[in-house]
PDB file of N, CA and C in Angstrom:
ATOM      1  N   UNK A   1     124.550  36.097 163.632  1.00  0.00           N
ATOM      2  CA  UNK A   1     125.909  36.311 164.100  1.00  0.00           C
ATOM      3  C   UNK A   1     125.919  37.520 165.043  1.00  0.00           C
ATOM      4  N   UNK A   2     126.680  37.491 166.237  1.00  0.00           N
ATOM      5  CA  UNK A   2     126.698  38.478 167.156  1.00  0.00           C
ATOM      6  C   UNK A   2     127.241  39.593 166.587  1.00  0.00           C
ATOM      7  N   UNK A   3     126.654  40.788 166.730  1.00  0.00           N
ATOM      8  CA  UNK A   3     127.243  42.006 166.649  1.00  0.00           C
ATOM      9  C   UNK A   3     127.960  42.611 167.699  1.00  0.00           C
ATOM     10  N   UNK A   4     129.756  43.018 167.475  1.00  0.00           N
ATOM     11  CA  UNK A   4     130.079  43.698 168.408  1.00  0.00           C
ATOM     12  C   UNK A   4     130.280  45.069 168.244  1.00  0.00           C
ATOM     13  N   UNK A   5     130.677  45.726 168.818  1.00  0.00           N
ATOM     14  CA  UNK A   5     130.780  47.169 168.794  1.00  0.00           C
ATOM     15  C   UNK A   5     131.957  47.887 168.715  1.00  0.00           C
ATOM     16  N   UNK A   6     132.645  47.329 167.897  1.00  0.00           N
ATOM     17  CA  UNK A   6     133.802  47.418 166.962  1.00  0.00           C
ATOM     18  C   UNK A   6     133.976  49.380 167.307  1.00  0.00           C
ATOM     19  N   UNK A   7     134.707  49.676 167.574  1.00  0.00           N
ATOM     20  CA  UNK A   7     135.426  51.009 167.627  1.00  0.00           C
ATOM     21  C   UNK A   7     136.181  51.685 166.721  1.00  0.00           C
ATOM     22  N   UNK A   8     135.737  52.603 166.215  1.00  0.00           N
ATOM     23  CA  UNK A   8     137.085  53.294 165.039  1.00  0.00           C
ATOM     24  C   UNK A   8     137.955  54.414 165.647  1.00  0.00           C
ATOM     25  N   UNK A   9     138.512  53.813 167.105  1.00  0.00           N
ATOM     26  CA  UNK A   9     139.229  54.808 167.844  1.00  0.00           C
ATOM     27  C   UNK A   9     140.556  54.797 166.899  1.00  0.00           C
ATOM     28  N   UNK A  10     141.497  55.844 167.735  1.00  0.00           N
ATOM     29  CA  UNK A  10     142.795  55.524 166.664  1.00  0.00           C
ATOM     30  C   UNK A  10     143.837  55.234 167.253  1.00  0.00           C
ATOM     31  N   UNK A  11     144.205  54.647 165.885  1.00  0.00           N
ATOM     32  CA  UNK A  11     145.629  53.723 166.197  1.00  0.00           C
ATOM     33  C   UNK A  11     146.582  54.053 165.595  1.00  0.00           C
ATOM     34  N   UNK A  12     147.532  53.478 166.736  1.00  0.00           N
ATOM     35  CA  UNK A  12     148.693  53.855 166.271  1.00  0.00           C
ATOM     36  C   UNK A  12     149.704  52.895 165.850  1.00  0.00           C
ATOM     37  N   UNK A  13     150.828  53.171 165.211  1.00  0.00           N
ATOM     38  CA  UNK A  13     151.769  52.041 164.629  1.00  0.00           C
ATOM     39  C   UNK A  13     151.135  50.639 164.027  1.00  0.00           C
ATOM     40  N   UNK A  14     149.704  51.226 163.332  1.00  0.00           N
ATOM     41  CA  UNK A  14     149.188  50.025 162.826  1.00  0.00           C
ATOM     42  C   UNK A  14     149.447  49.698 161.013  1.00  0.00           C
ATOM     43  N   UNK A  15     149.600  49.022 160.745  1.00  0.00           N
ATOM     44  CA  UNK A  15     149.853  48.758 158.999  1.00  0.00           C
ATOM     45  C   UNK A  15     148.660  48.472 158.108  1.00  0.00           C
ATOM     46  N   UNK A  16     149.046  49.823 157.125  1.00  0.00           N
ATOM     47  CA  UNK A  16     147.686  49.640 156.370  1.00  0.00           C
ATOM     48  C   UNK A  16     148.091  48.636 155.607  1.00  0.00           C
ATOM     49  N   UNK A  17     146.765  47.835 155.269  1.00  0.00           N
ATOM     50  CA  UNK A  17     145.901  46.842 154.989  1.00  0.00           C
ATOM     51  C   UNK A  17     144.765  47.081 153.195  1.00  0.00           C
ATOM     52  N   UNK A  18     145.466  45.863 152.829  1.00  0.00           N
ATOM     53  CA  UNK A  18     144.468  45.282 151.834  1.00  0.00           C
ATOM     54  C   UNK A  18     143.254  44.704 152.288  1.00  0.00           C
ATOM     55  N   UNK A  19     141.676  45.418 152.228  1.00  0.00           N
ATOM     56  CA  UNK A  19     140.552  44.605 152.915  1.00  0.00           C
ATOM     57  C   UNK A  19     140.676  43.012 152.346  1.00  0.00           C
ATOM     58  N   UNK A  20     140.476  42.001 153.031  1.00  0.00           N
ATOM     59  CA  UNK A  20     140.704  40.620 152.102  1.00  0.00           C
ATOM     60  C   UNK A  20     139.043  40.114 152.497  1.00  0.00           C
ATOM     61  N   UNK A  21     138.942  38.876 151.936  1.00  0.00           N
ATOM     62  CA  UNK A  21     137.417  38.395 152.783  1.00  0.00           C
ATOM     63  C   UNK A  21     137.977  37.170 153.131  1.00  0.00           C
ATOM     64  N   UNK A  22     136.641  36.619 154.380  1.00  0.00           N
ATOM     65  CA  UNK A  22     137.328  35.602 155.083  1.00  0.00           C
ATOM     66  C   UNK A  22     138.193  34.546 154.342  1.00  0.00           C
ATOM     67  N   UNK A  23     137.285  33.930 153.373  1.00  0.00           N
ATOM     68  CA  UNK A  23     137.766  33.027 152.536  1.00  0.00           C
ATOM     69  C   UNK A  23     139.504  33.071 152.309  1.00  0.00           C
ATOM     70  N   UNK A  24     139.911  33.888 151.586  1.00  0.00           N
ATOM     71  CA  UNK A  24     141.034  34.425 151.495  1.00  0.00           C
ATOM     72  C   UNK A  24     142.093  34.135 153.050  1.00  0.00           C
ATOM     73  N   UNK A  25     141.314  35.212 154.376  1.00  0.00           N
ATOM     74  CA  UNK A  25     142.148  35.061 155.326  1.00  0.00           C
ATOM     75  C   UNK A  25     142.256  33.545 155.696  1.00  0.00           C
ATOM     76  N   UNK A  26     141.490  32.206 155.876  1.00  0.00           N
ATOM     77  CA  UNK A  26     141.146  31.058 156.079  1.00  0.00           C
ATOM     78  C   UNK A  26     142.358  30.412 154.856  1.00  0.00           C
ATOM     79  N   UNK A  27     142.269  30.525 154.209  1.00  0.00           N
ATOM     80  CA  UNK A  27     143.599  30.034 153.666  1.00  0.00           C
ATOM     81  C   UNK A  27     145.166  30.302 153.792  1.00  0.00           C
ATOM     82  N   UNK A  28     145.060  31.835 153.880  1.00  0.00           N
ATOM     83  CA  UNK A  28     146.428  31.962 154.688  1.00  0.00           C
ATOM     84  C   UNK A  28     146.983  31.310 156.033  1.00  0.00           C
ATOM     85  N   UNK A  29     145.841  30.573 156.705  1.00  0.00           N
ATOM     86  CA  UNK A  29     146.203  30.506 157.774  1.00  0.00           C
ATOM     87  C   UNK A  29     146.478  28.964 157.340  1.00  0.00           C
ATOM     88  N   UNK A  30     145.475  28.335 156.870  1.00  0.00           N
ATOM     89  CA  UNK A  30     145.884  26.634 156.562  1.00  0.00           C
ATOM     90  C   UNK A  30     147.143  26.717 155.567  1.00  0.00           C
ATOM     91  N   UNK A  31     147.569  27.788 154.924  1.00  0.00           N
ATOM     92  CA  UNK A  31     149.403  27.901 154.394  1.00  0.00           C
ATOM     93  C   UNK A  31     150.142  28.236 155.123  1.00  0.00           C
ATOM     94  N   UNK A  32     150.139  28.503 156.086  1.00  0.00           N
ATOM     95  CA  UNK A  32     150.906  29.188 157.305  1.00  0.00           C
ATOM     96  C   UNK A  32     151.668  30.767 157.067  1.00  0.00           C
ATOM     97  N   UNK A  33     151.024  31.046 156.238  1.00  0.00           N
ATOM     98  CA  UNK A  33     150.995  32.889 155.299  1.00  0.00           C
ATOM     99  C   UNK A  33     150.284  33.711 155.494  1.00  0.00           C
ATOM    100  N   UNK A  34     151.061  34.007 156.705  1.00  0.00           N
ATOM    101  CA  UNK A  34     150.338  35.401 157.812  1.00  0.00           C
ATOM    102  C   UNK A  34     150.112  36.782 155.688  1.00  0.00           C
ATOM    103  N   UNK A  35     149.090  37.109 156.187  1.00  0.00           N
ATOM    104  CA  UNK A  35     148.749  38.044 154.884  1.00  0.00           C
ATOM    105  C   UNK A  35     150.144  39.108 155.067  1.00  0.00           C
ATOM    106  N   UNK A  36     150.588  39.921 153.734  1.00  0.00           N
ATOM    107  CA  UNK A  36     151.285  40.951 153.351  1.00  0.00           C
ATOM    108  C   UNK A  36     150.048  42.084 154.455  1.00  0.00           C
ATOM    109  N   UNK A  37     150.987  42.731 154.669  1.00  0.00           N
ATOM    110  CA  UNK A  37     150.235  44.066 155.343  1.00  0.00           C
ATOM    111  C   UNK A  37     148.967  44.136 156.162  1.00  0.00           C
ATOM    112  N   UNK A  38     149.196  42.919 156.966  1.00  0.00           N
ATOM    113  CA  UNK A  38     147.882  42.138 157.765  1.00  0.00           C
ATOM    114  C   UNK A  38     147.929  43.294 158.887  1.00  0.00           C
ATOM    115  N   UNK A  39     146.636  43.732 159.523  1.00  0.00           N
ATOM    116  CA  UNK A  39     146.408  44.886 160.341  1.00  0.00           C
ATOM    117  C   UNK A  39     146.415  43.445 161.872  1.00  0.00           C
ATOM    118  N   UNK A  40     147.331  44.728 162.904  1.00  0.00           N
ATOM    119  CA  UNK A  40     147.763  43.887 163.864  1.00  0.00           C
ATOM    120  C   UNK A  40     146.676  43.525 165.239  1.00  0.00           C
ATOM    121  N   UNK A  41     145.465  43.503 164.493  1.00  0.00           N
ATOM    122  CA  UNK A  41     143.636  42.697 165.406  1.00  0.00           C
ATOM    123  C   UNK A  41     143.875  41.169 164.402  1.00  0.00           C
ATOM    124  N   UNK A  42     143.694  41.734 163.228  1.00  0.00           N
ATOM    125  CA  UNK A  42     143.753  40.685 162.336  1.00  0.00           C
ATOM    126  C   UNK A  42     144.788  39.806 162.213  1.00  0.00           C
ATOM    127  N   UNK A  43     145.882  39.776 162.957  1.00  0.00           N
ATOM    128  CA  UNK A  43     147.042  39.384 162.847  1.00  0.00           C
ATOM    129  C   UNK A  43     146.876  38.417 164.475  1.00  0.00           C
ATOM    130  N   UNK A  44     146.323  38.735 165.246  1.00  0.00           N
ATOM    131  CA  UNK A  44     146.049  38.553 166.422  1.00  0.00           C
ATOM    132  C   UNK A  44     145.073  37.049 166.387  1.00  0.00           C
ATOM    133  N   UNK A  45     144.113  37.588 165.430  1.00  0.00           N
ATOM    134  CA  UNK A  45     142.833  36.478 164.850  1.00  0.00           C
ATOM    135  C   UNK A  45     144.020  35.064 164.154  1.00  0.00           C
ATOM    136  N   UNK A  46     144.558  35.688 163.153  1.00  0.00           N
ATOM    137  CA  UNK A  46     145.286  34.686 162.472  1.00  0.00           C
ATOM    138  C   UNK A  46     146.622  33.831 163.760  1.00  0.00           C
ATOM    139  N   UNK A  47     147.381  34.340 164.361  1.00  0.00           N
ATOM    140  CA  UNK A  47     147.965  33.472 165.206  1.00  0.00           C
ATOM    141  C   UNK A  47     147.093  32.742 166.001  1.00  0.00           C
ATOM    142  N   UNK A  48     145.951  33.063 166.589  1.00  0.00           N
ATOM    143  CA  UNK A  48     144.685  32.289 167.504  1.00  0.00           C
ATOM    144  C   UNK A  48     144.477  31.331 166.495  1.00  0.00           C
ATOM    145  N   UNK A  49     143.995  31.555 165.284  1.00  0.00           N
ATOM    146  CA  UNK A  49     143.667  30.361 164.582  1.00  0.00           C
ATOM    147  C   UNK A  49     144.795  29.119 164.420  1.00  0.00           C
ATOM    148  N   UNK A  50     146.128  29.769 164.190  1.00  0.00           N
ATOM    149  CA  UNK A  50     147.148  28.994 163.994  1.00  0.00           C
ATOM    150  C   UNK A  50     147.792  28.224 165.354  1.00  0.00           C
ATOM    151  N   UNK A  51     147.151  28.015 166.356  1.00  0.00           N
ATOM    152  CA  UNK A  51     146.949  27.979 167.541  1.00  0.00           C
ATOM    153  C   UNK A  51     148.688  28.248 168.594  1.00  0.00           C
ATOM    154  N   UNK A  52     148.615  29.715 167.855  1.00  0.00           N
ATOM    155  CA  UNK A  52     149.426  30.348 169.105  1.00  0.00           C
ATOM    156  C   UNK A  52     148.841  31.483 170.171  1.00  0.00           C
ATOM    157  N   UNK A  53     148.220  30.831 170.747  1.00  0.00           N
ATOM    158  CA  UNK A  53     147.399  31.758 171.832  1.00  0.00           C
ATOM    159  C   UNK A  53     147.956  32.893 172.671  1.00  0.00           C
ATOM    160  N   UNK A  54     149.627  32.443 172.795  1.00  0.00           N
ATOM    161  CA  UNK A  54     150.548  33.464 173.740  1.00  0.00           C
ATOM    162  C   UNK A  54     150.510  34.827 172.526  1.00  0.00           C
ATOM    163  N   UNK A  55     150.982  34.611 171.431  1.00  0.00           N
ATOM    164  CA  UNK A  55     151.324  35.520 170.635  1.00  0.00           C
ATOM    165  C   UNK A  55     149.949  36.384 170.534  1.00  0.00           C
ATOM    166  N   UNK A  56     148.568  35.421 170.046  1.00  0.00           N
ATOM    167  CA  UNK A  56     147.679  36.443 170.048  1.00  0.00           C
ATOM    168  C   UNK A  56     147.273  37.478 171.097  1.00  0.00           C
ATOM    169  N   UNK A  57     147.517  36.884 172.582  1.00  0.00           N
ATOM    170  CA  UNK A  57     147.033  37.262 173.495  1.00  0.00           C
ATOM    171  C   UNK A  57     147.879  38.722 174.055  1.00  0.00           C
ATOM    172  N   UNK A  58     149.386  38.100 173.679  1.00  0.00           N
ATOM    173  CA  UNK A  58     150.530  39.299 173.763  1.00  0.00           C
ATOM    174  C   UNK A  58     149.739  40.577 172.717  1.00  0.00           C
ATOM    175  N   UNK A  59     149.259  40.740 171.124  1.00  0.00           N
ATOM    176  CA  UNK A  59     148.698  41.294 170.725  1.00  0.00           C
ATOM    177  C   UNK A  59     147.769  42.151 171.131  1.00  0.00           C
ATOM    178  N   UNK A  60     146.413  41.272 171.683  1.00  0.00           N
ATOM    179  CA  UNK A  60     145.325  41.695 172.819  1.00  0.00           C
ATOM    180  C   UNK A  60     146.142  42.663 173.697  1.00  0.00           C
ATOM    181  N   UNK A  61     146.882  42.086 174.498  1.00  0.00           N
ATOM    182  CA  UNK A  61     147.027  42.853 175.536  1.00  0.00           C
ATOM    183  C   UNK A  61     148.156  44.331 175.452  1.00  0.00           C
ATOM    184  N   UNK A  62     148.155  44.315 174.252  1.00  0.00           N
ATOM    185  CA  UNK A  62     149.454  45.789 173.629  1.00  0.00           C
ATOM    186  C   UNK A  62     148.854  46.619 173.790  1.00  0.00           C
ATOM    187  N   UNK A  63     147.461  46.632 173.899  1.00  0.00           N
ATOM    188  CA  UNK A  63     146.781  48.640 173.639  1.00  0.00           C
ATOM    189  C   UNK A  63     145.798  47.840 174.511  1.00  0.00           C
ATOM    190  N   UNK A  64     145.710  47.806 175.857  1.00  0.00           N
ATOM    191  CA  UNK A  64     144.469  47.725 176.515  1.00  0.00           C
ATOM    192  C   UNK A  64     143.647  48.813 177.029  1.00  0.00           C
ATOM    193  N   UNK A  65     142.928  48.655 176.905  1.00  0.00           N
ATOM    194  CA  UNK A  65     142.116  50.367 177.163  1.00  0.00           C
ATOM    195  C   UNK A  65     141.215  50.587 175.474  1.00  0.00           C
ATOM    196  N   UNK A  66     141.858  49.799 174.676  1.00  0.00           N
ATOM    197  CA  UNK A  66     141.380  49.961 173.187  1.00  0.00           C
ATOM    198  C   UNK A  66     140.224  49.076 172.729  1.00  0.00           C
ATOM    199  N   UNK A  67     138.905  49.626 172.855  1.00  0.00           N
ATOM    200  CA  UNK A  67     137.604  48.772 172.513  1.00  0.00           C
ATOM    201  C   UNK A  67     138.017  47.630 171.561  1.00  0.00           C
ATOM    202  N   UNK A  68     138.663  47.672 170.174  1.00  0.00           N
ATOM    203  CA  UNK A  68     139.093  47.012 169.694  1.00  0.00           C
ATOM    204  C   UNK A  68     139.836  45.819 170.531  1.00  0.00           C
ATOM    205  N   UNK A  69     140.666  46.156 170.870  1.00  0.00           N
ATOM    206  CA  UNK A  69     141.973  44.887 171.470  1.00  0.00           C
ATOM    207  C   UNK A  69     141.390  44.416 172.652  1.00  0.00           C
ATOM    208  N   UNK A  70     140.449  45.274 173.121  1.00  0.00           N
ATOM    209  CA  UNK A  70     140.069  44.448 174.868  1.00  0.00           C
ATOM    210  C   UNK A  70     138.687  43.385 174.150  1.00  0.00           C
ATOM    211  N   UNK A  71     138.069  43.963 173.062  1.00  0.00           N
ATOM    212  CA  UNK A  71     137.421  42.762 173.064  1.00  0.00           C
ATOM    213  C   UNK A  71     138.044  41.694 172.382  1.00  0.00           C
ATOM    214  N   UNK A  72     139.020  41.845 171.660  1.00  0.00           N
ATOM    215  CA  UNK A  72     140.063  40.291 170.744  1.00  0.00           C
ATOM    216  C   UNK A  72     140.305  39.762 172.598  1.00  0.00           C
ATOM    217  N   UNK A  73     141.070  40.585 173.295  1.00  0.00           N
ATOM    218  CA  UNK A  73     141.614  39.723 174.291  1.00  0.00           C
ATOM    219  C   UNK A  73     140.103  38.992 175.143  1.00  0.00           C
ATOM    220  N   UNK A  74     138.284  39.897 175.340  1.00  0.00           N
ATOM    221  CA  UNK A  74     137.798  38.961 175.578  1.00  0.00           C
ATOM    222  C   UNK A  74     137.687  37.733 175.228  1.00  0.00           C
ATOM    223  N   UNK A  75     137.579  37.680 173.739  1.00  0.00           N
ATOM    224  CA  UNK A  75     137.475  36.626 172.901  1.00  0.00           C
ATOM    225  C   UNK A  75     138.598  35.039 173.597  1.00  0.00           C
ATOM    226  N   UNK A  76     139.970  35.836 173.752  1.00  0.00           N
ATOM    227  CA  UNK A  76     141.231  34.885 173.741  1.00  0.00           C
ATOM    228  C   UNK A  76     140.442  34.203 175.143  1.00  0.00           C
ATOM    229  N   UNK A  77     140.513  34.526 176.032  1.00  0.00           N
ATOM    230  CA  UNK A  77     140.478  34.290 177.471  1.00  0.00           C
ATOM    231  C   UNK A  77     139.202  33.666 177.583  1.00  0.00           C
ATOM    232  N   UNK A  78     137.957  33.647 176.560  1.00  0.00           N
ATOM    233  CA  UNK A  78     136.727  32.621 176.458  1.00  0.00           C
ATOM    234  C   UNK A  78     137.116  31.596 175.608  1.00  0.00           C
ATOM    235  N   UNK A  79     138.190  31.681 174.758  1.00  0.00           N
ATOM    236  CA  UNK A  79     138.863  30.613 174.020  1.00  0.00           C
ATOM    237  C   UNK A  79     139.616  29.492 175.243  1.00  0.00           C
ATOM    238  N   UNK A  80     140.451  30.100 176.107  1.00  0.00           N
ATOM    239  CA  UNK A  80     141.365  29.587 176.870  1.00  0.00           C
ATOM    240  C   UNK A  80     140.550  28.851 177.827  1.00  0.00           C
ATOM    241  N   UNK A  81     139.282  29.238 178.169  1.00  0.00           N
ATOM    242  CA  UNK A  81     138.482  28.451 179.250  1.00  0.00           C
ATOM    243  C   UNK A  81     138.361  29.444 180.661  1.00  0.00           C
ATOM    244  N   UNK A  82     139.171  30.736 180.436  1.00  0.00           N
ATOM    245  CA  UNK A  82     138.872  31.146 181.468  1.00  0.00           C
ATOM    246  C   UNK A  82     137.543  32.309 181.823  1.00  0.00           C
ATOM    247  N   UNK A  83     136.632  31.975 182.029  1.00  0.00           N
ATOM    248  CA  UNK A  83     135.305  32.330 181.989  1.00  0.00           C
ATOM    249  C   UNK A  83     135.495  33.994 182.570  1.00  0.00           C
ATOM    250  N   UNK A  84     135.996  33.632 184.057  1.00  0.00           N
ATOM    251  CA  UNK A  84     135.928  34.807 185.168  1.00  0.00           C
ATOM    252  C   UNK A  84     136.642  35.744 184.371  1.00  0.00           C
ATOM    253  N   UNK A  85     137.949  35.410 184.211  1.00  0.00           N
ATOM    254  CA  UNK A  85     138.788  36.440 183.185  1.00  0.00           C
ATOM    255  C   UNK A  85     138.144  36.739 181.645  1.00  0.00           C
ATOM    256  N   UNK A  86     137.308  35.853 180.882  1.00  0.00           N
ATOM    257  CA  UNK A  86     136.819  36.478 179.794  1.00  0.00           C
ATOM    258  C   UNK A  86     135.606  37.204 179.944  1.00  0.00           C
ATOM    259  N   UNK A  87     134.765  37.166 180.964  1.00  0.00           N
ATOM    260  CA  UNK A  87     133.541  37.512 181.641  1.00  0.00           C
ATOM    261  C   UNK A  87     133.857  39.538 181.734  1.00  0.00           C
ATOM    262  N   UNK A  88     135.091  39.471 182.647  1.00  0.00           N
ATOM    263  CA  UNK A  88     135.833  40.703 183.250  1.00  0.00           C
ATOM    264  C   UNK A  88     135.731  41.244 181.637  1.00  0.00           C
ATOM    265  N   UNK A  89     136.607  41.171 180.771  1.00  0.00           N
ATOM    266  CA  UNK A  89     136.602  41.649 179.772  1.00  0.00           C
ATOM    267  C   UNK A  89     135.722  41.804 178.971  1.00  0.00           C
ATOM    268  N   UNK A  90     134.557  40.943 178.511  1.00  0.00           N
ATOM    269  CA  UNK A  90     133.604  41.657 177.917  1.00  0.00           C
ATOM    270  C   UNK A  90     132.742  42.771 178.695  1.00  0.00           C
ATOM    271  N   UNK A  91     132.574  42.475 180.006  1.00  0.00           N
ATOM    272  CA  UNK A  91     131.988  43.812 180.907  1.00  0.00           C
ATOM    273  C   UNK A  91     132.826  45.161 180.689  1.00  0.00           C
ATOM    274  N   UNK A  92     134.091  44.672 180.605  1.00  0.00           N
ATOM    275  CA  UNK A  92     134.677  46.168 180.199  1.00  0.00           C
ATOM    276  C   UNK A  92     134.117  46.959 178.860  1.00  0.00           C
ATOM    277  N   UNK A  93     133.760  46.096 178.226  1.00  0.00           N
ATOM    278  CA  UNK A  93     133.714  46.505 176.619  1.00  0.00           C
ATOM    279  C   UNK A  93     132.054  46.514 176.522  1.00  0.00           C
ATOM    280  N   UNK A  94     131.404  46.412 177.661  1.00  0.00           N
ATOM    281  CA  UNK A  94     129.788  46.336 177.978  1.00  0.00           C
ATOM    282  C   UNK A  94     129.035  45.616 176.834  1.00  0.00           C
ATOM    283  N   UNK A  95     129.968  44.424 177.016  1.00  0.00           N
ATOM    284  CA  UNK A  95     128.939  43.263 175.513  1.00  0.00           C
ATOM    285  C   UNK A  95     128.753  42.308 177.071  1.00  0.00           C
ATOM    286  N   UNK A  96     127.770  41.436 176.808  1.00  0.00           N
ATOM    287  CA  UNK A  96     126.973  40.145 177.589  1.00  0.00           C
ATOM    288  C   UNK A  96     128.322  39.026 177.206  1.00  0.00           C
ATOM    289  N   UNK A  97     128.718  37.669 177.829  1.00  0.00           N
ATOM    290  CA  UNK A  97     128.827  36.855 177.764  1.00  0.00           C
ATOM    291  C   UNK A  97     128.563  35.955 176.641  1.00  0.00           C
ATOM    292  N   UNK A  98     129.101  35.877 175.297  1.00  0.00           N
ATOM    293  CA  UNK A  98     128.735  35.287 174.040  1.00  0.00           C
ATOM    294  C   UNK A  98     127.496  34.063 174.314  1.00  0.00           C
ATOM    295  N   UNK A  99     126.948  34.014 173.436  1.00  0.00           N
ATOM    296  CA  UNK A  99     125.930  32.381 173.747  1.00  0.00           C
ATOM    297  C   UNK A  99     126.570  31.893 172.405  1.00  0.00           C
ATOM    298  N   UNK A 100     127.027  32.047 171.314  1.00  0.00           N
ATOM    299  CA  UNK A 100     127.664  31.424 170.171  1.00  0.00           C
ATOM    300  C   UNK A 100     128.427  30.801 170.429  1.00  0.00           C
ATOM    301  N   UNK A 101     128.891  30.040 169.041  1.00  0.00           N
ATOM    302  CA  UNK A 101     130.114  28.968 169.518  1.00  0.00           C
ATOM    303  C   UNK A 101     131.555  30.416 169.142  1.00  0.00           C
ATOM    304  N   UNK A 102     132.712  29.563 169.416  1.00  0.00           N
ATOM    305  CA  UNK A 102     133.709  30.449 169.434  1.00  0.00           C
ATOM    306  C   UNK A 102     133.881  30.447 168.004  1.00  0.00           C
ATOM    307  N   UNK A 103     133.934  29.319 167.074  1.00  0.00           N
ATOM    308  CA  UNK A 103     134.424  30.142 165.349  1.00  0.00           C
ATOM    309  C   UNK A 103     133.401  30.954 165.236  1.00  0.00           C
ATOM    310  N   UNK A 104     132.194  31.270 165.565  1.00  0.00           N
ATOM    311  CA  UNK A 104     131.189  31.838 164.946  1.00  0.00           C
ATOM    312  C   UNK A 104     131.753  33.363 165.536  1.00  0.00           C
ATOM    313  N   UNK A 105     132.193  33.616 166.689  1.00  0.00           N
ATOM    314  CA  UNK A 105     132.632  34.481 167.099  1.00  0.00           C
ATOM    315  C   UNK A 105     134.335  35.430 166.802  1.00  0.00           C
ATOM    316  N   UNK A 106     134.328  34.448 166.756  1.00  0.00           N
ATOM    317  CA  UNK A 106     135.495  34.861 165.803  1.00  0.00           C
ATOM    318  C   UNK A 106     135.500  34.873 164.493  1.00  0.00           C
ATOM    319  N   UNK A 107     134.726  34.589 163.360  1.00  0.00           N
ATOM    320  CA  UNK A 107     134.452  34.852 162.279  1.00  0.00           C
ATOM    321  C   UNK A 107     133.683  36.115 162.762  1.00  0.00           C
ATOM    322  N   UNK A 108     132.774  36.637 163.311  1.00  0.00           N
ATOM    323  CA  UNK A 108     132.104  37.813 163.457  1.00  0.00           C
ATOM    324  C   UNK A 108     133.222  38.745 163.490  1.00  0.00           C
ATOM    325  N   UNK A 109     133.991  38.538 164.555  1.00  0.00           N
ATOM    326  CA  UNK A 109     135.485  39.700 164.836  1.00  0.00           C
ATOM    327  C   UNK A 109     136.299  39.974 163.433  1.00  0.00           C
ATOM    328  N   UNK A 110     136.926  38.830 162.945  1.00  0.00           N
ATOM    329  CA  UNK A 110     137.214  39.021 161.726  1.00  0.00           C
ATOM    330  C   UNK A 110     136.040  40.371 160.861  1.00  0.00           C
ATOM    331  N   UNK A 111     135.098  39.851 160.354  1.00  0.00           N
ATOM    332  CA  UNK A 111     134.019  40.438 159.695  1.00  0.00           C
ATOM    333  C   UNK A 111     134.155  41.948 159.988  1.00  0.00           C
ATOM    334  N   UNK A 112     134.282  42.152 161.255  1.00  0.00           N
ATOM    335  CA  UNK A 112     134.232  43.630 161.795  1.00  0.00           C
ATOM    336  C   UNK A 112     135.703  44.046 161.604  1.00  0.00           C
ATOM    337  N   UNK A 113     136.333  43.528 161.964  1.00  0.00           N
ATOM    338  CA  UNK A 113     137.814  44.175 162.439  1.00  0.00           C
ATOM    339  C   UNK A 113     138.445  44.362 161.174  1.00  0.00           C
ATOM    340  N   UNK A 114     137.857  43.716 159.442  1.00  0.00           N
ATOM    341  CA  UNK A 114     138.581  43.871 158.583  1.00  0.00           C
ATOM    342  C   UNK A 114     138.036  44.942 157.890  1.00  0.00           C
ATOM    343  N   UNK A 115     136.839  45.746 158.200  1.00  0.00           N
ATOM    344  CA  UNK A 115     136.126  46.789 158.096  1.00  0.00           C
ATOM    345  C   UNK A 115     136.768  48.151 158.233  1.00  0.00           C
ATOM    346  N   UNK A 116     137.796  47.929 159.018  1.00  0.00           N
ATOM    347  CA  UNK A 116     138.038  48.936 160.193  1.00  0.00           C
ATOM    348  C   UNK A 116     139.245  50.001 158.914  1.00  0.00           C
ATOM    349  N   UNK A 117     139.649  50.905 159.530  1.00  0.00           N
ATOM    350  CA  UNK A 117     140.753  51.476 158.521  1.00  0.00           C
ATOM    351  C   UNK A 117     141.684  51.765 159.761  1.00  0.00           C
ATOM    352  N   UNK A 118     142.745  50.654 159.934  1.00  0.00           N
ATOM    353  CA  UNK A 118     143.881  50.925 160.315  1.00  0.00           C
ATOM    354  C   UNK A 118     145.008  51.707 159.959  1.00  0.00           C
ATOM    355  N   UNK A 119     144.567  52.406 158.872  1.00  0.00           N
ATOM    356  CA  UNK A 119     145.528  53.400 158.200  1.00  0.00           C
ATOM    357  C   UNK A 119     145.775  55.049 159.175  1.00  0.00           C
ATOM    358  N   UNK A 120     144.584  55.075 159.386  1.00  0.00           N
ATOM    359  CA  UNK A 120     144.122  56.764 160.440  1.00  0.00           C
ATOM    360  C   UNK A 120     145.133  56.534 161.755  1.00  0.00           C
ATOM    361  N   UNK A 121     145.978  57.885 161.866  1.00  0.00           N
ATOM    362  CA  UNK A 121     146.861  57.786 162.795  1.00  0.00           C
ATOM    363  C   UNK A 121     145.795  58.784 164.126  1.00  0.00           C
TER     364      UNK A 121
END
C-alpha cells in the first residue's frame, strides 16, 4: 500500500475524533451514518465514498496550502478522471502519480488520516 506523507501541521476548527478502524468507517458509509465527531479529511473520504464528489472536493479545497487536504483533493481529481489537474496536485505535495487502484488509495488515506490528532489547535 502506498505511503503518503501525511502532515501533522495544525488545524484549525477541526472536531476531535474517536480513532475508528476502517471496518467500522465502511459501514457507516453503506448506513448512510456520517460517524459522531468524524474529523473533517475523514469526512471528506466518507462523502467521496458516498459518491458526493462536490461536497468532498468543497472539503479538499477549504485549507489548500494544507499537506493534508491538497493531497485528499489530489486523490478527488484522480478519482474524477482529471489526470492534468490530479497530476498538478500531487507535485504540489511532491508524491509521484499513484500506480494503485483508487480504493487501495483511498483506504491508504483513510489509514493515515485517522492516525492524525485533529484535536491540536
Amino acid at each position: 500500500m502506498a505511503s503518503y506523507y501525511i502532515s501533522q501541521q495544525k488545524h484549525t476548527n477541526v472536531v476531535e475524533t474517536n480513532k475508528m478502524d476502517l471496518i467500522t468507517f465502511k459501514k457507516s458509509i453503506e448506513e448512510n451514518q456520517i460517524p459522531e465527531k468524524c474529523p473533517i479529511l475523514i469526512q471528506a473520504l466518507w462523502y467521496d465514498a458516498r459518491g458526493d464528489w462536490e461536497k468532498a472536493h468543497a472539503i479538499a479545497q477549504s485549507n489548500e496550502g494544507n499537506l493534508n487536504f491538497d493531497i485528499v483533493h489530489a486523490y478527488l481529481h484522480r478519482k474524477e478522471g482529471d489526470k492534468f489537474n490530479a497530476n498538478y496536485w500531487y507535485r504540489r505535495c511532491n508524491l509521484p502519480y499513484p500506480k494503485n487502484s483508487l480504493e487501495q488509495e483511498w483506504e491508504a488515506l483513510f489509514d493515515q488520516l485517522s492516525t492524525l490528532d485533529f484535536t491540536k489547535n
